[in-house]
Each structure stands twice: as structure tokens, then as C-alpha cells.
Protein backbone atom coordinates (compact mmCIF):
# COMPACT_ATOMS: atom_id res chain seq x y z
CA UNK A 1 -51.20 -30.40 -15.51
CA UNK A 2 -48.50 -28.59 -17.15
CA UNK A 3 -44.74 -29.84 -17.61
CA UNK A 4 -43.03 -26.80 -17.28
CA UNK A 5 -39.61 -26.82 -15.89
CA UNK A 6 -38.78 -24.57 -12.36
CA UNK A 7 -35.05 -23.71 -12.17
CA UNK A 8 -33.13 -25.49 -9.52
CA UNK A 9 -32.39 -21.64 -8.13
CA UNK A 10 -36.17 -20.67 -8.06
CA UNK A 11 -36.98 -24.00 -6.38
CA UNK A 12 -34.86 -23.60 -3.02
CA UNK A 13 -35.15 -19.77 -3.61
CA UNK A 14 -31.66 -18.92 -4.46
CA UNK A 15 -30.73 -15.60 -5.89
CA UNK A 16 -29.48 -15.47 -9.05
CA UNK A 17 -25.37 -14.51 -10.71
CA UNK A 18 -27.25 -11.18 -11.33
CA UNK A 19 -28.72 -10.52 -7.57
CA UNK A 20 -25.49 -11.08 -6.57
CA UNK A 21 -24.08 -8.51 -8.37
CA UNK A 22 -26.12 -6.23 -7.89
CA UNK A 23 -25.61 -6.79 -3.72
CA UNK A 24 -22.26 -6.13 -3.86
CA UNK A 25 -22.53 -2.90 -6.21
CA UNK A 26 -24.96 -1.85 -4.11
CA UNK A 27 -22.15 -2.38 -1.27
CA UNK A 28 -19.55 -0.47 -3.34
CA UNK A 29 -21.66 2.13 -3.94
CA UNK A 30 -22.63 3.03 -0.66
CA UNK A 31 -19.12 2.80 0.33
CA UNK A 32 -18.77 5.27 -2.55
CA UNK A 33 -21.46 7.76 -1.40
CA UNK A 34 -22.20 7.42 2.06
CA UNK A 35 -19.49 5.72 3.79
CA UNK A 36 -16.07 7.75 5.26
CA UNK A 37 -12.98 5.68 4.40
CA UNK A 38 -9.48 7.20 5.79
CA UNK A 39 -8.24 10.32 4.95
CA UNK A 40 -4.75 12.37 6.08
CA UNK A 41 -7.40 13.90 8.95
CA UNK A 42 -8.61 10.85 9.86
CA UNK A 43 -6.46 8.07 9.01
CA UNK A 44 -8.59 5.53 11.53
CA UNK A 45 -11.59 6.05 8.76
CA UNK A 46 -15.11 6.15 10.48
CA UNK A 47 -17.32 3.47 8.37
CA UNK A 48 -14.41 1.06 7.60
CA UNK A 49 -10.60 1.76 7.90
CA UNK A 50 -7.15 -0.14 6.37
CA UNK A 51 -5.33 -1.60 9.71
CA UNK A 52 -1.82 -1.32 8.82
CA UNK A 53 -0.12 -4.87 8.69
CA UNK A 54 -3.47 -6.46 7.94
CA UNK A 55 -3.48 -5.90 3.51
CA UNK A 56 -5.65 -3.57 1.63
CA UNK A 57 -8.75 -4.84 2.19
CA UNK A 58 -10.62 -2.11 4.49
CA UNK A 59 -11.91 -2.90 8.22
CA UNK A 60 -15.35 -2.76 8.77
CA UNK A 61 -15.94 -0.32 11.89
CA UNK A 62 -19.51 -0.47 13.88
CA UNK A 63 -20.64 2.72 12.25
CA UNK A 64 -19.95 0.83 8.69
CA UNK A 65 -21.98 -1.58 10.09
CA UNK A 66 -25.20 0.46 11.05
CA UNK A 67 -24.93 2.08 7.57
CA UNK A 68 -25.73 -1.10 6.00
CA UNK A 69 -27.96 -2.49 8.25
CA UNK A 70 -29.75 0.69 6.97
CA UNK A 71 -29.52 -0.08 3.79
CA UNK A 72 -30.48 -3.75 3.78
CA UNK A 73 -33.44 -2.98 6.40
CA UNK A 74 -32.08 -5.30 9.17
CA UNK A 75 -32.86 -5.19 12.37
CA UNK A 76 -30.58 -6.64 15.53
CA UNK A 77 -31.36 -8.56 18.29
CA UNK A 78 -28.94 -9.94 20.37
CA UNK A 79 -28.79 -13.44 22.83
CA UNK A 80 -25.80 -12.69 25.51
CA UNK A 81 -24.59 -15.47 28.04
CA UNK A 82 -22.96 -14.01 30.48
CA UNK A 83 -19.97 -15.42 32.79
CA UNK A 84 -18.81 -14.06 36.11
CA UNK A 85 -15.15 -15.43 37.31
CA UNK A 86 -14.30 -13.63 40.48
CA UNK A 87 -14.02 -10.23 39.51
CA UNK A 88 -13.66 -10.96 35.90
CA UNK A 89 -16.83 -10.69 33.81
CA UNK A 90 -17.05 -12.31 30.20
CA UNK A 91 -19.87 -12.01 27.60
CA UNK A 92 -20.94 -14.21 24.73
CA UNK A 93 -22.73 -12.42 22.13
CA UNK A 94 -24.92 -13.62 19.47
CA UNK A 95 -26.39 -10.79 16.90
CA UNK A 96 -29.12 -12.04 14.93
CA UNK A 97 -30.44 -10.23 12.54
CA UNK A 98 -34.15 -10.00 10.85
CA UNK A 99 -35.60 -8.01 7.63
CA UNK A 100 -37.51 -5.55 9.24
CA UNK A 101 -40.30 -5.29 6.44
CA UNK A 102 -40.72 -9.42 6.25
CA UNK A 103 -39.55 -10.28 9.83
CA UNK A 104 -37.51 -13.06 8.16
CA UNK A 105 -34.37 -14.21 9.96
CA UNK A 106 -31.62 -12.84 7.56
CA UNK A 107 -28.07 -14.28 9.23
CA UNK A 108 -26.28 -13.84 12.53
CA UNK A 109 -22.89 -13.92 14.26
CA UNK A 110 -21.28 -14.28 17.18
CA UNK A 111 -18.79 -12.18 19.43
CA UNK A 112 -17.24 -11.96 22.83
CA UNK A 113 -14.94 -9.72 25.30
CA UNK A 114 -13.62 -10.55 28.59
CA UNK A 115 -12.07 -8.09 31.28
CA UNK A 116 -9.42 -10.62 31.22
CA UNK A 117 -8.31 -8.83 27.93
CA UNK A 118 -5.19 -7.34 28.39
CA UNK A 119 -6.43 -3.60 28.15
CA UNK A 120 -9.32 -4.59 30.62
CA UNK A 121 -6.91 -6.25 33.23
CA UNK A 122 -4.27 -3.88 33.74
CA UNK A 123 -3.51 -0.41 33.97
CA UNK A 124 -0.85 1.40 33.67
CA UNK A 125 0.04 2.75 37.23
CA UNK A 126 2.59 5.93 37.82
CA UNK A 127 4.64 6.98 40.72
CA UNK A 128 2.06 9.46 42.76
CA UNK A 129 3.82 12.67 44.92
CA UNK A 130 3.41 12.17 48.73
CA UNK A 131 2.88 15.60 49.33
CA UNK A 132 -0.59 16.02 46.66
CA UNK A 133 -1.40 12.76 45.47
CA UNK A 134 -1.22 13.34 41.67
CA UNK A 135 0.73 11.15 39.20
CA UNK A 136 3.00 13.68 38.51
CA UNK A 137 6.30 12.41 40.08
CA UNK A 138 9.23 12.01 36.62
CA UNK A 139 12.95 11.30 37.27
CA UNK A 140 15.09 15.08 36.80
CA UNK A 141 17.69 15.69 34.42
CA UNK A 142 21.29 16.33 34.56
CA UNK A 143 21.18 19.73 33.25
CA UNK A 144 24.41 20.72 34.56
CA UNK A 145 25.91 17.25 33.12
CA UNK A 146 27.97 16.95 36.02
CA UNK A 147 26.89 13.28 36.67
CA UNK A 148 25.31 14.06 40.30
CA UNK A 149 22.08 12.72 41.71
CA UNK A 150 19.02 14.68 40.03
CA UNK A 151 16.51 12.99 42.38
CA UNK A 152 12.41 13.12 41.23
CA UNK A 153 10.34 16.13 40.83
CA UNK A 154 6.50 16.29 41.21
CA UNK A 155 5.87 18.15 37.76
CA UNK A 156 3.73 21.12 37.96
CA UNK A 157 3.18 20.83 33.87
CA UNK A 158 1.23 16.68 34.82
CA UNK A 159 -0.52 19.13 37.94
CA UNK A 160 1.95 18.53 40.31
CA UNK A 161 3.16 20.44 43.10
CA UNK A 162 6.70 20.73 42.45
CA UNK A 163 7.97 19.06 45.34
CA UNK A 164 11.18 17.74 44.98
CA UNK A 165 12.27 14.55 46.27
CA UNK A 166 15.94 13.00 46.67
CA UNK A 167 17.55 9.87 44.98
CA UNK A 168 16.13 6.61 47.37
CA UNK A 169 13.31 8.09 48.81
CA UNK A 170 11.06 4.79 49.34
CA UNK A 171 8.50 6.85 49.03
CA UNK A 172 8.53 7.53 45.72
CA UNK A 173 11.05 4.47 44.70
CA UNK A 174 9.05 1.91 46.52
CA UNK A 175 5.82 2.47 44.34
CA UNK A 176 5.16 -0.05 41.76
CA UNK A 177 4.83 1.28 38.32
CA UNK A 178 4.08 0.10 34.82
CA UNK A 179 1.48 -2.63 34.13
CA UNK A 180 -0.41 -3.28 37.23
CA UNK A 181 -3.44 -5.53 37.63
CA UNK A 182 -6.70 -3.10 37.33
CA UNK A 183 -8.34 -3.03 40.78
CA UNK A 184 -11.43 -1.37 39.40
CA UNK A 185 -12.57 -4.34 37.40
CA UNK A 186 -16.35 -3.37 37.79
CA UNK A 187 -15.43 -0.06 35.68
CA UNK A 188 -15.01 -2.08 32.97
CA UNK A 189 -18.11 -4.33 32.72
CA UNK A 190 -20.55 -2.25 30.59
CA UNK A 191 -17.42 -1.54 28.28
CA UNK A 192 -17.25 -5.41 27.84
CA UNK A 193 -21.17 -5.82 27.46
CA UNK A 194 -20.73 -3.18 24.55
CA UNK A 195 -17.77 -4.75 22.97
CA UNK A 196 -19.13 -8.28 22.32
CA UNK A 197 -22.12 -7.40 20.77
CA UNK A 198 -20.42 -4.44 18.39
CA UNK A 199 -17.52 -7.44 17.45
CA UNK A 200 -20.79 -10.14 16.87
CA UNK A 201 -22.74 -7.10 14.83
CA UNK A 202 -19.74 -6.35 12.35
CA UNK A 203 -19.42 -10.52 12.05
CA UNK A 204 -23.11 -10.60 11.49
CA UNK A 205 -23.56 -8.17 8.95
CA UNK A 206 -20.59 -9.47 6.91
CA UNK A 207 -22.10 -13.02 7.17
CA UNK A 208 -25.87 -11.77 6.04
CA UNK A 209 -24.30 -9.36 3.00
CA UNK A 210 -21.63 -11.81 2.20
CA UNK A 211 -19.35 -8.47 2.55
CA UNK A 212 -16.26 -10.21 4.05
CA UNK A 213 -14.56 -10.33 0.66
CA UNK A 214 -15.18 -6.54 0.44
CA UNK A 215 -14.32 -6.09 4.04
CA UNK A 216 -12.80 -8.02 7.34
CA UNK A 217 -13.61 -8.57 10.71
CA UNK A 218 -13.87 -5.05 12.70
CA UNK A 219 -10.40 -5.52 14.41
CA UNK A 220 -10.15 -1.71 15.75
CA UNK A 221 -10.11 -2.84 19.59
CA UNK A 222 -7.29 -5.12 19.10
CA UNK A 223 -3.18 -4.67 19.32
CA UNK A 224 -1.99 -3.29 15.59
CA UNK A 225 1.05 -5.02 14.22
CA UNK A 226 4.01 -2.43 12.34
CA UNK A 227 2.17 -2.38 8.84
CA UNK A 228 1.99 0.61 6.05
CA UNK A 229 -0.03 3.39 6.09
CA UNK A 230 -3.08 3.38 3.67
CA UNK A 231 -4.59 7.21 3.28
CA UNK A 232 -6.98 7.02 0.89
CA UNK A 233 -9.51 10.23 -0.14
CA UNK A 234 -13.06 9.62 -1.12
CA UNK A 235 -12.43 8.07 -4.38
CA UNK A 236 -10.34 5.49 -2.93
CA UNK A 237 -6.86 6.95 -4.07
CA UNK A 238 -4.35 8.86 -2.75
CA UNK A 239 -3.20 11.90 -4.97
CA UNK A 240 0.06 13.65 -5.12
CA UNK A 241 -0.71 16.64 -3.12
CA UNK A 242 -2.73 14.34 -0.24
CA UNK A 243 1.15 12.27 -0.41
CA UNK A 244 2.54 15.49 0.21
CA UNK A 245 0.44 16.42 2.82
CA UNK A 246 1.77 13.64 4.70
CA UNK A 247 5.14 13.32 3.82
CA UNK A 248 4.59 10.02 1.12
CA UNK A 249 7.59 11.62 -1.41
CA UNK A 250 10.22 11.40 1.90
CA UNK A 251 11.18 13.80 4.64
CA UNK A 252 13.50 13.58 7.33
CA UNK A 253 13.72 14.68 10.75
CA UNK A 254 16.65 18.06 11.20
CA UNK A 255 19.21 16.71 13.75
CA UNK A 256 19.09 20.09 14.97
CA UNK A 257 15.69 20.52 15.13
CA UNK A 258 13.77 17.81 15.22
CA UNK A 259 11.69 19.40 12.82
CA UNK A 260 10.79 17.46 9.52
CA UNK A 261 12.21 18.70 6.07
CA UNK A 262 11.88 17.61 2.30
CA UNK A 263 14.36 14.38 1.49
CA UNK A 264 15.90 15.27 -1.47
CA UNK A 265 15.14 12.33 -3.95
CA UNK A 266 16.37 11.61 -7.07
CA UNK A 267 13.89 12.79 -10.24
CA UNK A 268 11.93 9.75 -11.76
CA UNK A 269 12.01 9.36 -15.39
CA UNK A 270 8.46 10.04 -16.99
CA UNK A 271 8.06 6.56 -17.93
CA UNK A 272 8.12 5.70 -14.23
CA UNK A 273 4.89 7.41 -13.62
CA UNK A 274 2.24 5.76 -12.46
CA UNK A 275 -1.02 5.80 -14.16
CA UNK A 276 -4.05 6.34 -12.36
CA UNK A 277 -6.25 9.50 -11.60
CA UNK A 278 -3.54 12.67 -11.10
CA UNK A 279 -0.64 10.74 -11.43
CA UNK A 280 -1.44 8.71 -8.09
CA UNK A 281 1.30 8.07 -5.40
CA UNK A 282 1.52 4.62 -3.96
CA UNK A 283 0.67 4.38 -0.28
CA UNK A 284 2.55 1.48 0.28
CA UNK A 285 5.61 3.19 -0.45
CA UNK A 286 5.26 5.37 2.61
CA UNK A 287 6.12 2.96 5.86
CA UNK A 288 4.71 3.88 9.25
CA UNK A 289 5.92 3.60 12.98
CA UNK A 290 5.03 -0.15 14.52
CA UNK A 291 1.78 -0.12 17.19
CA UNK A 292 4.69 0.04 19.62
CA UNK A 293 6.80 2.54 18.82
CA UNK A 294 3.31 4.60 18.47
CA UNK A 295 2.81 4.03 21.94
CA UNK A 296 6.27 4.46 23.17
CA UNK A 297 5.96 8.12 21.60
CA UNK A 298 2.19 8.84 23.07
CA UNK A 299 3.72 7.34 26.57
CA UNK A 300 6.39 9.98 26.59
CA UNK A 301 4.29 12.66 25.07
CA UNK A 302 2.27 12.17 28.19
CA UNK A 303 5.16 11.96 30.61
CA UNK A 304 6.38 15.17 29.63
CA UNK A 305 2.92 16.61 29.42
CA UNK A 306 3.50 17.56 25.63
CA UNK A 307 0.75 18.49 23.42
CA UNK A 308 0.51 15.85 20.59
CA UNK A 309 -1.14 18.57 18.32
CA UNK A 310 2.42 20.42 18.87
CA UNK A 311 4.42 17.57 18.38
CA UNK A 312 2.74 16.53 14.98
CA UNK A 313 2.63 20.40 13.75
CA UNK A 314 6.26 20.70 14.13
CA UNK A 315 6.91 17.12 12.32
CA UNK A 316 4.84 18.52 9.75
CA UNK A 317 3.09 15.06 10.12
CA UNK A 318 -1.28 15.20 10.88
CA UNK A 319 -1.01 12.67 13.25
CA UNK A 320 1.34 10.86 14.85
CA UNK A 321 0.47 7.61 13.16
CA UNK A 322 1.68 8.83 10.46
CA UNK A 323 5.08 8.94 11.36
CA UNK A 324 7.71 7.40 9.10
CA UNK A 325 9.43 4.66 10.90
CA UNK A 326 12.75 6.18 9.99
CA UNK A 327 11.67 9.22 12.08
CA UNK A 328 11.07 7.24 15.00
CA UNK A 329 14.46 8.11 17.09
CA UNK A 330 14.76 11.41 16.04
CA UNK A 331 10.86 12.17 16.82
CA UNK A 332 11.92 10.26 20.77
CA UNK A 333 14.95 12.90 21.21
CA UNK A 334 12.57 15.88 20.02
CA UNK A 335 10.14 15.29 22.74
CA UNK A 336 13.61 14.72 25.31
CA UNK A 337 15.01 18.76 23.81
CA UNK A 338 11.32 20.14 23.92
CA UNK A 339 11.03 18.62 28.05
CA UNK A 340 14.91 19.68 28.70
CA UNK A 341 13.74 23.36 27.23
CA UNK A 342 10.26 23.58 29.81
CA UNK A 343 12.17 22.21 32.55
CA UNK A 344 15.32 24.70 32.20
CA UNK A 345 12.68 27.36 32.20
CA UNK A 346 11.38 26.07 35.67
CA UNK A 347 14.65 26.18 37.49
């Protein structure tokens, strides 16, 4: 019989201050080598992202996910419940996972989506021509500015047919447009199976690698609040030229133009300077369009049958995310000259 002492942490099998640490450099170094954070390409990231309006700490996307359930060996299984209400379907998800070389039950975590989500529920419904059926019908413009009734065209650049239509035809007016309850609920159901169980892997995975003060909850699916834009390159910073790239010294829209040009600003003394790897630009300097004024600018894009690629090229911007939110009105009345010009050229 012996009377040697067993640590507390060996007897209930605990891992140690050092295991710890070497979990979470393993983390950060597989964010480090494997993982893709954002970029000026890609400023939604493709392993983990920075949600503007939600703080520096990155988003875990499902891809971030499966790279370190690779790395940790875990396998997922998943327990759904399932509810049907109507025509609405709901899911419950629970991810558990399991070390694939032991089979030992590692962590889980739960999830859910419901076609009564907003983006599930409704869709946005246009007027549709009479004459061919497509969603091509858009109010004309005064050209002449003589103040006289420009009725609705169906617009050949959305497919139309160009069939024009006068002011109070109930055809066209009488159509409800906007958000509409989504008719075509059953579309949506293996979208909704899909979503709870990537939303209760991400929560799993953070729960098993005790990740979430690394990362937070994937939040990619849901509605993003007006925040600043956080373009990082793979070492985590953003350099001067990548802040150029995207406009982070200052530009403004040309009244003219609409096109983007360098804001003259005001030379910084040298003491100002930051100092970090190549004289590194703050991202948070650089503020962004809102989630809604994004959409109000794809929406119209769209309307007008615009190319985004074009918009962004001549804003000098790589996507329109990126947008500063002082560019927001003059970026609206670009898209308003550029539809004015391609419907001049059809009459």
C-alpha cells in the first residue's frame, strides 16, 4: 500500500493550465495556416468572418467549423425533432459530437430554423407585364421634365417585352408588391432542415473546443446591423496598400460622376503613426453602409437591371459592402443617371 498523492486534476481527469494552452494555440494556429479570414475579395471570409456591428471577435462560418472538427477528430451526429404547423415546418437540432478514434462523447449543441423566419415567409413579389408574364414592369421617367404622366414600361433590360402601359391601368396598379407571404412554403423545407443543424454544429464545436472566446456564434444567416468594416489579410492586419485598395484613407463620390475620387486629407504628423507591421491602417476608421442601405442599393441595382460588378468598378469599391456610408446617396443617384442613360437610349 503506497501513500502517494493523485492530483485533484488527474483524479476526475481534468486537463491541465498547459493542455489548455496548447488547445487554443492549436486553434490560433490553424486559423493561421489553414483557415480563410476576410480579405478586400472576400470580405464575408470563408472559415470565420467579422459581422460588422457585432466587435472584433471573428464569426465562426460552417466551413470553420468542419476544419476543426478535422482537426480535433470529431465526428457529428445529429437528433432533429421536427414540427409541422400548417404549412410552416420547424426543426430542432441537436449536434452531438464523438472522438472518432475513442468513440467518446466529446460535447454537443443545439440549433433550430423555422420557415416562419422572416426570409422563409415572405418574398418579395414585383409587378408582372400582362402581355409576357415576366417581372419586368418599372414606373418611366420624366425625361422630357415636363411633369406629364410617364405611365409603366415592361423593361426589355429585366426580359421584358417592352410593352408600355398607361398611368391607372389596374392591371399593372392593382398587383400587390413588396413583402408578400411566400406561397411556396414547401421550397423552403430542406433549406430549414440544413440550417438548424449547420447553426447547432458551429454551437457544438465552440462548446467541445471551448472556442467561443476565440470566436461567436455563426450568425451569417441572420439580419446585419450598420457596423464597421473589418478587412483583414492572412496575418490578421490590414496594410496600407490593402486600405487603399478599398478606399480606408477617404474618397468621395464626384457629383458629376458618381465616380469615387481620393479625399484630400490633411498629412499626419510622423508621431501619429501607428505601429504595427507596415505601418498598419485601422479598419475601424473606415465606416460601412448599414444592412439596409446595402439592400436598398442591391434592390435598385436589380430594378434597373445594373450589373453590380459595374457599379462597384466605377466606385472604385470591390464590393458593394464596402461602401462608405457617406457614399450612400451619391452611390443611389449613380444607379438613377446610369438607368436615365439606358433608358434614353431605348426611346
Amino acid at each position: 500500500m503506497t501513500n502517494e498523492v493523485v492530483p485533484y486534476e488527474q483524479r476526475i481527469g481534468a486537463l491541465t493550465a498547459g493542455d489548455v494552452r496548447a488547445q487554443v494555440n492549436l486553434i490560433q494556429h490553424i486559423m493561421r495556416e489553414v483557415m480563410k479570414g476576410p480579405t478586400k475579395d472576400n470580405p464575408e471570409g470563408v472559415h470565420y468572418g467579422i459581422i460588422p456591428g457585432t466587435g472584433k471577435k471573428p464569426t465562426l462560418l460552417k466551413a470553420g467549423a468542419e476544419k476543426l472538427l478535422l482537426t480535433f477528430r470529431m465526428d457529428p451526429q445529429y437528433e432533429i425533432t421536427e414540427r409541422q404547423d400548417g404549412a410552416h415546418y420547424t426543426v430542432v437540432s441537436k449536434c452531438i459530437l464523438y472522438h472518432i478514434e475513442t468513440g467518446k462523447r466529446l460535447g454537443s449543441g443545439m440549433g433550430s430554423c423555422s420557415s416562419r423566419e422572416s426570409k422563409y415567409a415572405y418574398r418579395q413579389a414585383n409587378r408582372k407585364c400582362p402581355n409576357c408574364g415576366a417581372e419586368a414592369i418599372i414606373k418611366g421617367k420624366d425625361f422630357k421634365g415636363d411633369g406629364r404622366p410617364t405611365g409603366w414600361v415592361c423593361f426589355s433590360k429585366k426580359g421584358g417585352c417592352g410593352q408600355k402601359f398607361k398611368d391607372g391601368d389596374k392591371a399593372i396598379e392593382a398587383q400587390a408588391t413588396g413583402r408578400v407571404p411566400n406561397e411556396d412554403l414547401a421550397d423552403q423545407y430542406n433549406t430549414v432542415l440544413k440550417i438548424a443543424n449547420k447553426r447547432s454544429l458551429v454551437a457544438a464545436v465552440l462548446n467541445a473546443t471551448a472556442a467561443s472566446d476565440i470566436f461567436t456564434q455563426d450568425i451569417e444567416d441572420e439580419p446585419r446591423d450598420m457596423g464597421r468594416a473589418e478587412v483583414v489579410d492572412s496575418d490578421g492586419v490590414i496594410t496600407n496598400a490593402e486600405a487603399s485598395a478599398i478606399g480606408a484613407h477617404g474618397s468621395e463620390l464626384d457629383e458629376a460622376t458618381g465616380d469615387t475620387r481620393p479625399r484630400s486629407t490633411p498629412s499626419a504628423p510622423a508621431s501619429s503613426a501607428p505601429h504595427t507591421r507596415d505601418n498598419v491602417v485601422s479598419a475601424q476608421s473606415y465606416v460601412t453602409i448599414s444592412a439596409d442601405q446595402h439592400i436598398a442599393i442591391m434592390d435598385l441595382l436589380r430594378e434597373y437591371d445594373i450589373n453590380a460588378e459595374r457599379a462597384c468598378k466605377s466606385w472604385k469599391v470591390s464590393s458593394v459592402s464596402l461602401l462608405a456610408a457617406d457614399q450612400y446617396e451619391r452611390a443611389m443617384q449613380w444607379i438613377e443617371r446610369a438607368h436615365n442613360t439606358e433608358m434614353a437610349g431605348q426611346g
